[in-house]
N, C-alpha and C. Protein backbone atom coordinates (compact mmCIF):
# COMPACT_ATOMS: atom_id res chain seq x y z
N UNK A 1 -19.23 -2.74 1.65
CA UNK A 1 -18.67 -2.17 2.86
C UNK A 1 -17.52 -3.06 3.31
N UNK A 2 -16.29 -2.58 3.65
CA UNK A 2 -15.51 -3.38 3.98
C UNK A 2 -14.86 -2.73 5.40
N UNK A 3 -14.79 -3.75 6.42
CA UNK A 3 -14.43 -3.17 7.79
C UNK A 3 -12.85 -4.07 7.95
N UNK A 4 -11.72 -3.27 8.61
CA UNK A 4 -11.13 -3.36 9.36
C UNK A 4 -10.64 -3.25 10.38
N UNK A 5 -10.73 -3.74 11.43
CA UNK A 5 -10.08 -3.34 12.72
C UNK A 5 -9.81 -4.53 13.69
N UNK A 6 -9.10 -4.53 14.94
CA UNK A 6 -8.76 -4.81 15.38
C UNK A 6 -9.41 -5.78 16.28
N UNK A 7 -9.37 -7.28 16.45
CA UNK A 7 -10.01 -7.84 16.95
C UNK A 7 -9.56 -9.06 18.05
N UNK A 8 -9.91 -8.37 19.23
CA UNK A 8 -9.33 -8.88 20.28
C UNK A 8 -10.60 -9.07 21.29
N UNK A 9 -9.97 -9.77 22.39
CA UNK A 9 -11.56 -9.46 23.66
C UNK A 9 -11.99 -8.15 23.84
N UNK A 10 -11.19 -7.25 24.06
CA UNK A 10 -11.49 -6.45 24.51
C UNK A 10 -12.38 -5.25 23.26
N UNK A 11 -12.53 -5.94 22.45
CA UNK A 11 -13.56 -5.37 20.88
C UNK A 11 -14.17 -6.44 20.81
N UNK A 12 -14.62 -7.57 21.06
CA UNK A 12 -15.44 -8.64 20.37
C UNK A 12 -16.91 -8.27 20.58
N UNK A 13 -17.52 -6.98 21.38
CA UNK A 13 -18.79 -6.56 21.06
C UNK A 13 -18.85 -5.52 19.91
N UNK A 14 -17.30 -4.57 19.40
CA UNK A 14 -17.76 -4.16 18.22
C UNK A 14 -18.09 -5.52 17.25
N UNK A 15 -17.14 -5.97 17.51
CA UNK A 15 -17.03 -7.32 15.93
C UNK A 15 -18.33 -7.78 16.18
N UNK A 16 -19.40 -8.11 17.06
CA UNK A 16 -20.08 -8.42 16.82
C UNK A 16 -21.40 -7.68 16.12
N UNK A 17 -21.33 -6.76 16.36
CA UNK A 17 -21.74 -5.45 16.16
C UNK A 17 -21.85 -5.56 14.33
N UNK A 18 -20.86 -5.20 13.93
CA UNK A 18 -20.16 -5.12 12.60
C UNK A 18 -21.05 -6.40 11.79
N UNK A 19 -20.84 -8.07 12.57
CA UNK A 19 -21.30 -8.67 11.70
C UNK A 19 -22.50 -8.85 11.91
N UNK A 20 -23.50 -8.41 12.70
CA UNK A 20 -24.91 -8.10 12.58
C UNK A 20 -25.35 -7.50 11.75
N UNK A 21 -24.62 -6.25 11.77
CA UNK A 21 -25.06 -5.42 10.49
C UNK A 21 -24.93 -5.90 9.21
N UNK A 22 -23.53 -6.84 9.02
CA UNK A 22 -23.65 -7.53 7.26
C UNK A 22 -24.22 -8.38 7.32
N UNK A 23 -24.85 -9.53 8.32
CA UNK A 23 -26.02 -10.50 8.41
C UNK A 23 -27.28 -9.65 7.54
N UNK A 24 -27.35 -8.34 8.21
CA UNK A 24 -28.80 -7.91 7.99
C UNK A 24 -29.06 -7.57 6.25
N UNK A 25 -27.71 -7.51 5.67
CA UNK A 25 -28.09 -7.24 4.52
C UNK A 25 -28.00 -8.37 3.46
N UNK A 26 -28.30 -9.73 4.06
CA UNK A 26 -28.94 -10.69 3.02
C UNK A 26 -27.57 -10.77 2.10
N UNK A 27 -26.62 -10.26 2.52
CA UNK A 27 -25.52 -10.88 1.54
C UNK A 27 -24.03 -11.67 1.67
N UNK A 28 -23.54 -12.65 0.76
CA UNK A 28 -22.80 -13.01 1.49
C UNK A 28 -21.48 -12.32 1.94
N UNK A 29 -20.32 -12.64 2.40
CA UNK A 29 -19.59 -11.29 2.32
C UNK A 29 -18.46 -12.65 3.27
N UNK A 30 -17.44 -12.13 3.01
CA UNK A 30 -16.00 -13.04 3.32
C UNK A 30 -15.43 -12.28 4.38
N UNK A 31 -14.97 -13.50 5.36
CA UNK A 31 -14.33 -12.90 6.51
C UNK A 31 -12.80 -13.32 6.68
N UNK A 32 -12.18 -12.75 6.58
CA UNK A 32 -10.40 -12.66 6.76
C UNK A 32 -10.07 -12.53 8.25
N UNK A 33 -9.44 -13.54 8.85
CA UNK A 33 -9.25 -12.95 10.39
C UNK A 33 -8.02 -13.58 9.64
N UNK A 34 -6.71 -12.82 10.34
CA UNK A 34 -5.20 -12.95 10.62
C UNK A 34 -4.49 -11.86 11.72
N UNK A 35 -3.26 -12.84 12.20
CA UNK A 35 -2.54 -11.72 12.96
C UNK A 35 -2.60 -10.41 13.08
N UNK A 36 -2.91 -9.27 13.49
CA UNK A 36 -2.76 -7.89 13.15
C UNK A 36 -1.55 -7.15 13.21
N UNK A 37 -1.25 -6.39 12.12
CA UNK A 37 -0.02 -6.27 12.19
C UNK A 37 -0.26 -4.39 11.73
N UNK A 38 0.73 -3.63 12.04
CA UNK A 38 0.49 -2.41 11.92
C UNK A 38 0.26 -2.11 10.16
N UNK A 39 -0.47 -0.63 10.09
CA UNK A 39 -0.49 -0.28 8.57
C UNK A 39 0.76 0.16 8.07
N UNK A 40 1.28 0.55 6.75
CA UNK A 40 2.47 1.25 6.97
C UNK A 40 2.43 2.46 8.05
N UNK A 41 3.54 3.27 8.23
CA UNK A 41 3.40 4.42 8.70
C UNK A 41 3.76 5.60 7.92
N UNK A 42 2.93 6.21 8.35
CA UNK A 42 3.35 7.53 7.87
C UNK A 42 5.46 8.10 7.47
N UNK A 43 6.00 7.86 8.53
CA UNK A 43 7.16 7.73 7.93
C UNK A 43 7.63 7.40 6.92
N UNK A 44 7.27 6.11 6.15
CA UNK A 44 7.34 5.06 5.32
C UNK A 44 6.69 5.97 3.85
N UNK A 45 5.34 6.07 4.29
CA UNK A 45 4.88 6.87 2.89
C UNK A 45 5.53 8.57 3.07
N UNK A 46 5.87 9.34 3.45
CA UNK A 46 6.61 9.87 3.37
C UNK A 46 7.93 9.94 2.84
N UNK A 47 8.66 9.14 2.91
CA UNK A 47 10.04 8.54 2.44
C UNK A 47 10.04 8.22 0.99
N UNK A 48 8.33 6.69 0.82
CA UNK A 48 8.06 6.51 -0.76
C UNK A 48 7.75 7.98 -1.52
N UNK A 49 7.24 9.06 -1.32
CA UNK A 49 6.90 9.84 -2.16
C UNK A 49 8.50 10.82 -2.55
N UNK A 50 8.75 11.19 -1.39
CA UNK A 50 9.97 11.87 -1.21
C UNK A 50 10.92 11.08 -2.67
N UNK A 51 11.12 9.81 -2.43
CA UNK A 51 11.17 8.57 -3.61
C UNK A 51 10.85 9.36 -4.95
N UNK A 52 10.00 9.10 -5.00
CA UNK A 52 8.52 9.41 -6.26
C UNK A 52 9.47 11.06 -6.82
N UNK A 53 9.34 11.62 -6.81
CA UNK A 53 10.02 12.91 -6.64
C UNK A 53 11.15 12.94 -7.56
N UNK A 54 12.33 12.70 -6.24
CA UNK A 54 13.54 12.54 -6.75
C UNK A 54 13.98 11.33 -7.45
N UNK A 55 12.95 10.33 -8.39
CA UNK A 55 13.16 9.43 -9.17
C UNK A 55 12.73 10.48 -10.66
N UNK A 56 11.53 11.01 -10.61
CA UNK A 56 10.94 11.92 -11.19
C UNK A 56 11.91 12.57 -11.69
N UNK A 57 12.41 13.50 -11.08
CA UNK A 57 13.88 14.32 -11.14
C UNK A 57 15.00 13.97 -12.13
N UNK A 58 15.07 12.71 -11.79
CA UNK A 58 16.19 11.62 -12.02
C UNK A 58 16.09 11.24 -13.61
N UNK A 59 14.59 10.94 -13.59
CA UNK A 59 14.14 10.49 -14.98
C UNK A 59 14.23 11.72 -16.02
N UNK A 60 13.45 13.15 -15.74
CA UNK A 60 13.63 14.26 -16.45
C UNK A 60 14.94 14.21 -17.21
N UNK A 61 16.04 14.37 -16.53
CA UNK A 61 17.32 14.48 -16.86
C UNK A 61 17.84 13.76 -18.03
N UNK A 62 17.20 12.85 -17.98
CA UNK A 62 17.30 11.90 -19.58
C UNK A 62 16.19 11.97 -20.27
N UNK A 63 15.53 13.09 -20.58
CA UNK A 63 14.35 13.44 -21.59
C UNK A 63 13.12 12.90 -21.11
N UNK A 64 13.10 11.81 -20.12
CA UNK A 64 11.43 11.43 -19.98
C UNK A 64 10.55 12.56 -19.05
N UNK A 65 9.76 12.42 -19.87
CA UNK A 65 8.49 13.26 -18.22
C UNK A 65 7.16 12.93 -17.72
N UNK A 66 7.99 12.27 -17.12
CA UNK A 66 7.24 11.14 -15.57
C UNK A 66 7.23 12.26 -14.07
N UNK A 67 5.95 12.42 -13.89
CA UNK A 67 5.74 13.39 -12.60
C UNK A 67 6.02 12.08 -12.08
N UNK A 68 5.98 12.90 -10.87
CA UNK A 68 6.07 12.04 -9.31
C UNK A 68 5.03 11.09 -9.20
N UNK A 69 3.96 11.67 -9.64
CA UNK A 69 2.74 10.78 -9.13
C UNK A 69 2.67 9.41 -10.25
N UNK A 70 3.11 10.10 -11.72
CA UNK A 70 3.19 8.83 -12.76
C UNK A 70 4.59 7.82 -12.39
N UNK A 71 5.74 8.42 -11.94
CA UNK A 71 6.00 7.19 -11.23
C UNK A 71 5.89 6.44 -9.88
N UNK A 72 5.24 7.21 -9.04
CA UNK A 72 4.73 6.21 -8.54
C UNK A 72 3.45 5.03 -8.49
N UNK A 73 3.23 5.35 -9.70
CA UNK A 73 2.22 4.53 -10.07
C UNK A 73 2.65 3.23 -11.14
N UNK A 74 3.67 3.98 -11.82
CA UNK A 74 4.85 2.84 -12.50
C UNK A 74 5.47 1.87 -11.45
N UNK A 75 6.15 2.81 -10.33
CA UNK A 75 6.42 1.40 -9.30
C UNK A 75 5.68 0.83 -8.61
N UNK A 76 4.23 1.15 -8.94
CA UNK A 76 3.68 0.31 -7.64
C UNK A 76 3.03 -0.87 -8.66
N UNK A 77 2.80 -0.39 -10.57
CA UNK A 77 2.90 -2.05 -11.49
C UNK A 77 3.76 -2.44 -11.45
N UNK A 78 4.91 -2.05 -11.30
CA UNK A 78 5.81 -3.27 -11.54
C UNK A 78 6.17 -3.92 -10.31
N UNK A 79 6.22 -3.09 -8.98
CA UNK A 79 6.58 -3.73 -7.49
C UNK A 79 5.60 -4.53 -6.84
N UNK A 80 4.27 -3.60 -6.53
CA UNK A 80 3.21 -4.50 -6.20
C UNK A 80 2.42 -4.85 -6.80
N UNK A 81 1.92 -4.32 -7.78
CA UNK A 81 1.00 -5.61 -8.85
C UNK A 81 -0.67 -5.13 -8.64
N UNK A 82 -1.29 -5.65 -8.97
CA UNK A 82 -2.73 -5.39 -8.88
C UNK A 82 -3.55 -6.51 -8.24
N UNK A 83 -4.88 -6.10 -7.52
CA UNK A 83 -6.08 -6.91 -6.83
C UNK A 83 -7.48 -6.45 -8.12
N UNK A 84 -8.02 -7.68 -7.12
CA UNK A 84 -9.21 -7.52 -7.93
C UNK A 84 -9.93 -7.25 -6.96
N UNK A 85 -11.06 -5.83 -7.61
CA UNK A 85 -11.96 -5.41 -6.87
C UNK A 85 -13.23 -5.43 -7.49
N UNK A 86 -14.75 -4.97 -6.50
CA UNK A 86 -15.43 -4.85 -7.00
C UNK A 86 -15.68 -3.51 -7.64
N UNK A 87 -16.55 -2.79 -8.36
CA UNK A 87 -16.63 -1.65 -8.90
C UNK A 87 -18.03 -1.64 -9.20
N UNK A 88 -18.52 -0.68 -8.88
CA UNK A 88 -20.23 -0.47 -9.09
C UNK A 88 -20.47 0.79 -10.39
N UNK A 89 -21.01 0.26 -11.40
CA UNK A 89 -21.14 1.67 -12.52
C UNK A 89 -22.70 2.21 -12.46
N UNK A 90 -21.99 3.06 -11.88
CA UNK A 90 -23.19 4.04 -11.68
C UNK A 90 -24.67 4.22 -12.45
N UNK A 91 -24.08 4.05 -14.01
CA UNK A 91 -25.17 3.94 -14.82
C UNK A 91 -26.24 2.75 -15.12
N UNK A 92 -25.64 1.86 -14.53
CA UNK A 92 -26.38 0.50 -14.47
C UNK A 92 -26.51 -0.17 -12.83
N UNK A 93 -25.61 0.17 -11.95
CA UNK A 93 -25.74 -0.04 -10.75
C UNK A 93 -24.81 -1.63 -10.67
N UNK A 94 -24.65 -2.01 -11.98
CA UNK A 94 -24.25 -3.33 -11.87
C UNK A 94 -22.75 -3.39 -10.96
N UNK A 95 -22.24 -4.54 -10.61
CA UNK A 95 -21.09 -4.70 -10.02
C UNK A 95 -20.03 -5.33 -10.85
N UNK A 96 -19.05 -4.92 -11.31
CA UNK A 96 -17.88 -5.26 -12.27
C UNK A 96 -16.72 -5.44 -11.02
N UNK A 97 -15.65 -6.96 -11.23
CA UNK A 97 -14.38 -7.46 -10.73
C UNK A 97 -13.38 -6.75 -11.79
N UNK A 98 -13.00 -5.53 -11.10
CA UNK A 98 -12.08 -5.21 -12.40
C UNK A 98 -10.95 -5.22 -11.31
N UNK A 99 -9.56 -5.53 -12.23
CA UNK A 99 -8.06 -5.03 -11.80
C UNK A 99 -7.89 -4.20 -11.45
N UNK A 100 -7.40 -3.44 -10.21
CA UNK A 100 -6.62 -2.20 -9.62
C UNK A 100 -5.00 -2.35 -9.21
N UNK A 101 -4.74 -0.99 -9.28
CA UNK A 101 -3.18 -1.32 -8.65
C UNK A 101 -3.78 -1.29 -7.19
N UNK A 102 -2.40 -2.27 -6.53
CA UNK A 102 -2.76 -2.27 -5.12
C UNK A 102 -1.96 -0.74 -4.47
N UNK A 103 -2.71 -0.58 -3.37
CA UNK A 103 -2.72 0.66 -2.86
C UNK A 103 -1.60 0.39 -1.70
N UNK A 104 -0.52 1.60 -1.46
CA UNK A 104 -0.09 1.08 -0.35
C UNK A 104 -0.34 1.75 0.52
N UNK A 105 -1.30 2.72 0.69
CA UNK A 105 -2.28 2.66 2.39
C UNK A 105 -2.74 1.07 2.82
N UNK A 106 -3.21 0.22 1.87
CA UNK A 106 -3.24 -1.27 2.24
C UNK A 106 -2.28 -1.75 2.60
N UNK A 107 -1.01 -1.67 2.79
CA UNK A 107 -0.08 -2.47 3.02
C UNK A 107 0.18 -2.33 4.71
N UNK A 108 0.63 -3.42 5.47
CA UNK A 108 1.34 -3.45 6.85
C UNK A 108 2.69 -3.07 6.25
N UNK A 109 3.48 -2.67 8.07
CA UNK A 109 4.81 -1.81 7.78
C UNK A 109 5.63 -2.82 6.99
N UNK A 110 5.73 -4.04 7.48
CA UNK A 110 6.65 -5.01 7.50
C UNK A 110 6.46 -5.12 5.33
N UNK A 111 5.33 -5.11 4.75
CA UNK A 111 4.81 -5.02 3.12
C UNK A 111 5.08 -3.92 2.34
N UNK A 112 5.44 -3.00 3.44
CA UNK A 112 5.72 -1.57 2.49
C UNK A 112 7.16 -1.35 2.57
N UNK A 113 7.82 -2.07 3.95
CA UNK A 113 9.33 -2.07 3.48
C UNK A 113 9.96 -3.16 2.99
N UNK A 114 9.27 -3.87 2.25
CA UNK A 114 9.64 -5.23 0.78
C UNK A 114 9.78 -3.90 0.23
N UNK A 115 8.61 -3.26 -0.31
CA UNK A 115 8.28 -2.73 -1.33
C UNK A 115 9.24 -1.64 -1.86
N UNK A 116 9.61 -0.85 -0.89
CA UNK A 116 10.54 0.19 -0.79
C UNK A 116 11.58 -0.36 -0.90
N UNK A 117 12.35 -1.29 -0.41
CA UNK A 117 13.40 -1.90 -0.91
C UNK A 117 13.47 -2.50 -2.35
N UNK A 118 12.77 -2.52 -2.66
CA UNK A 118 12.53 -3.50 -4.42
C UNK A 118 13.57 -1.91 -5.09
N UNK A 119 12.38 -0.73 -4.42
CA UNK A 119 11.75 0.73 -5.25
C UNK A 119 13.77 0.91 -5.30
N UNK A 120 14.39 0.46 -4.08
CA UNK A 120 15.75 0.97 -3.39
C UNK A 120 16.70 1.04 -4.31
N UNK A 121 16.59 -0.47 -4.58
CA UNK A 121 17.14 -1.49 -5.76
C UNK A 121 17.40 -0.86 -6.86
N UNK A 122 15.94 -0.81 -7.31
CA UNK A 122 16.19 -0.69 -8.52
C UNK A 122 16.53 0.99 -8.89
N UNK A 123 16.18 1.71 -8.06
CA UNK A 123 16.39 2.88 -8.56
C UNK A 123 17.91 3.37 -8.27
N UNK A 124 18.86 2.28 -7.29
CA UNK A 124 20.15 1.94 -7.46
C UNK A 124 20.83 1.78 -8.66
N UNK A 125 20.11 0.88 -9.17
CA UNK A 125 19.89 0.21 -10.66
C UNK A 125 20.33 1.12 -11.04
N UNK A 126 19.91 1.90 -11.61
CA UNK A 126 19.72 2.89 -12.87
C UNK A 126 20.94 4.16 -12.32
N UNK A 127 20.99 4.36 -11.02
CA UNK A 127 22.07 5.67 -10.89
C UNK A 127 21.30 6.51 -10.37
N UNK A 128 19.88 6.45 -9.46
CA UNK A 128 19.71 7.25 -9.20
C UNK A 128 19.84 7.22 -7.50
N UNK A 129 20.21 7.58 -6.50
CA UNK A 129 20.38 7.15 -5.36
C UNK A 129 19.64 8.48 -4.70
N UNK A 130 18.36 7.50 -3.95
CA UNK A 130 17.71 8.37 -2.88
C UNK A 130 17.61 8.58 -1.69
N UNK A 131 16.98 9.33 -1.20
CA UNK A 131 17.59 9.67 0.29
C UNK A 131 16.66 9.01 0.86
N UNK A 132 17.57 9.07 2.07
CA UNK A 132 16.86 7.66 3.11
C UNK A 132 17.72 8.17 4.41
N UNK A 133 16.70 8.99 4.94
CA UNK A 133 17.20 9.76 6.59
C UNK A 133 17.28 8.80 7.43
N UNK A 134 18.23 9.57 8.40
CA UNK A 134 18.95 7.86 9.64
C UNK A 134 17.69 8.13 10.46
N UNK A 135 16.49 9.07 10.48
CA UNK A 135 15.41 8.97 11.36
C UNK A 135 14.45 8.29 10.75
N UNK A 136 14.03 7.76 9.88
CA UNK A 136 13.23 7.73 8.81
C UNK A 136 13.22 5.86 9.47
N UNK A 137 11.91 5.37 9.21
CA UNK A 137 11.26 4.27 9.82
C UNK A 137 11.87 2.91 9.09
N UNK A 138 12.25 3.87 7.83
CA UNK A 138 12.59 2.21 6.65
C UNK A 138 14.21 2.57 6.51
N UNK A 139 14.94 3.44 7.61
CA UNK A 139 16.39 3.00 7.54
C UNK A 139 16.76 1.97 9.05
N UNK A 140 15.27 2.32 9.95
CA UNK A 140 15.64 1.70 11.16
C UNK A 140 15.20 0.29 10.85
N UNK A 141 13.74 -0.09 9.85
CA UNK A 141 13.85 -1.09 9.41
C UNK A 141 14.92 -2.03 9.33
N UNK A 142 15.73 -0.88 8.41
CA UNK A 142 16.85 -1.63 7.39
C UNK A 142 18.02 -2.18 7.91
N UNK A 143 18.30 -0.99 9.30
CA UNK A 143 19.49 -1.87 10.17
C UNK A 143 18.88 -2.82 11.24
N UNK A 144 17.64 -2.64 11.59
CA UNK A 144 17.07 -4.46 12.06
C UNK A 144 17.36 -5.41 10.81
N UNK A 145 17.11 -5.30 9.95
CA UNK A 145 17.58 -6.56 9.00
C UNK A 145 19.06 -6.87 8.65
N UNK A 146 19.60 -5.84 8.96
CA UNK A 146 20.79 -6.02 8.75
C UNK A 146 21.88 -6.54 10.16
N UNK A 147 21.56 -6.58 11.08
CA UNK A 147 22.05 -7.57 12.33
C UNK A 147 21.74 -8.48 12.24
């Protein structure tokens, strides 16, 4: 079970809450407290898929055929990389640390617009240039970084 949320005074009876319940199950289990910082937003993954798509598109055109979804799964090995998780097999119940790609519903905003910028780059790189609306969360990003 893995919990996230927000932990301030005004929640420190959920949090306590939360770690009663993983006390009760006799196991050990790791606690991460850091700054909280927002998840991406919806804007953001909107924009990456929109991405995904018209890279897709991009790629066809020179004989490959990479859906949307296979490249975005290509950029998220080569941009973000993989964690190690646990994995339970059903048939034995046992628990396996295997490699996953990291997910970017996991990512804060500030981690998903590295990421999208890498995606920016490189798909600059190559000639394919994607759209990136002046409403869109990772162009307002982009002109905060750019002042």
């Amino acid at each position: 079970m893995e919990v996230d949320f927000l932990f301030h005074e005004s929640t420190k009876n959920t949090a306590w809450q939360h770690l009663k319940e993983v006390l009760a199950t006799n196991q050990p289990h790791r606690i991460i407290i850091k700054p909280w910082k927002n998840k991406r937003s919806l804007s953001q993954n909107a924009t990456f898929h929109l991405w995904c798509t018209e890279i897709s598109k991009y790629l066809c055109k020179n004989n490959a055929n990479y859906t949307p979804e296979t490249v975005k799964e290509m950029l998220k090995h080569t941009f973000l990389g993989y964690e190690v998780v646990d994995m339970v097999d059903v048939t034995t119940q046992l628990t396996e640390r295997v490699r996953a790609l990291r997910k970017t519903s996991k990512l804060d905003t500030g981690e998903m617009f590295h990421f999208m910028e890498q995606v920016e780059r490189w798909a600059v790189g190559i000639g394919c240039f994607v759209t990136i609306s002046k409403e869109s969360q990772y162009m307002k990003l982009k002109e905060q970084q750019e002042r």
